[in-house]
Protein backbone atom coordinates (compact mmCIF):
# COMPACT_ATOMS: atom_id res chain seq x y z
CA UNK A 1 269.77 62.72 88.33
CA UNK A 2 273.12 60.98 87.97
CA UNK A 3 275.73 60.89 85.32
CA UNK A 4 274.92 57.20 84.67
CA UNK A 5 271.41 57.66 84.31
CA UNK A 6 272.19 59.48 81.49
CA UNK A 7 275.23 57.79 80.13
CA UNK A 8 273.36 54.28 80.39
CA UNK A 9 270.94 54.91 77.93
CA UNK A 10 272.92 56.68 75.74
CA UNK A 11 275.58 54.12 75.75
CA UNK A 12 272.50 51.06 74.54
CA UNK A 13 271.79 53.64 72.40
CA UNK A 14 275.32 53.28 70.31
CA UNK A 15 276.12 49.60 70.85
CA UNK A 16 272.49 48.49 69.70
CA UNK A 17 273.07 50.69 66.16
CA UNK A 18 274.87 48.00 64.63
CA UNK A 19 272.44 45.32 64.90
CA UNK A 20 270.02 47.66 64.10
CA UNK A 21 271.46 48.90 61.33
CA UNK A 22 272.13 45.43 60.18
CA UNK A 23 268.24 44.86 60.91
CA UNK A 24 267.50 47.23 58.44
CA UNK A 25 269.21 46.23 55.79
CA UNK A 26 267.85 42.43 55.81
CA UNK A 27 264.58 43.36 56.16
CA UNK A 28 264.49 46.77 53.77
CA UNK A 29 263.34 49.00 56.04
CA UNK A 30 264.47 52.45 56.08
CA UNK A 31 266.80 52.91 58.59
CA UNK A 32 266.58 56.66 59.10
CA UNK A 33 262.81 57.19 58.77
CA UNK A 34 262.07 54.35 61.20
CA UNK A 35 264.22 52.81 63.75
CA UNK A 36 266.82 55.70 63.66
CA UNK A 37 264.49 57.98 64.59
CA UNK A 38 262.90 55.30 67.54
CA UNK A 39 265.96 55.31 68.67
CA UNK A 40 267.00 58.73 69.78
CA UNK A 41 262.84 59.04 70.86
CA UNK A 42 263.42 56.16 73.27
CA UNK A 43 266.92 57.23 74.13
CA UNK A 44 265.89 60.07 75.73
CA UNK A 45 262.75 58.81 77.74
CA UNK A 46 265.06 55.97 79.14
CA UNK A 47 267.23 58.63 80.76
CA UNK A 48 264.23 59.86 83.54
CA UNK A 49 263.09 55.98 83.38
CA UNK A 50 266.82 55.09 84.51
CA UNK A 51 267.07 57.99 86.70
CA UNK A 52 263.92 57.08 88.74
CA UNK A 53 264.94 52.78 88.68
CA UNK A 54 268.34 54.03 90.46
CA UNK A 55 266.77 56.20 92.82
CA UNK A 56 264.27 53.35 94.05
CA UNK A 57 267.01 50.36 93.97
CA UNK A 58 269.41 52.54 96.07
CA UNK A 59 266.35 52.98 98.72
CA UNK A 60 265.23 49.17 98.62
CA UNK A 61 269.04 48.26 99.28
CA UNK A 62 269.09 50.82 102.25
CA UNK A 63 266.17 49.82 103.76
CA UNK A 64 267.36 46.02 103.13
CA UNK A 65 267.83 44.14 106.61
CA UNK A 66 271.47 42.11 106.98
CA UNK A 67 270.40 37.91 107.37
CA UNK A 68 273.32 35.81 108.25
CA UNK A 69 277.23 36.61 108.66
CA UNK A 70 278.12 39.94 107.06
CA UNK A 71 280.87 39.23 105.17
């Protein structure tokens, strides 16, 4: 497991709070007791998810065959 695989998730993590949080607030729904929570759940079962995607891309892009001029 990679630094990024860790960091990516975390990073959606903080930049989807404010929309969230805005979410919340139009629609009355308790921010901590709900999507708060959700959040940090989901947060940390994206970073295995992440971890495995990587590993998988990375061997589709080895195993890849060059078509055309390699530029």
């Amino acid at each position: 497991m990679k630094k990024r695989d860790i960091y990516r998730p975390m990073f959606g993590l903080f930049a989807l709070q404010p929309p969230t949080y805005l979410w919340c607030l139009l629609t009355d729904v308790p921010y901590l007791s709900n999507l708060g929570i959700f959040s940090i759940v989901a947060t940390l079962y994206l970073i295995p998810v992440y971890a495995w995607y990587e590993k998988k891309w990375d061997e589709l892009e080895d195993d890849a065959k060059s078509v055309g001029w390699p530029y």
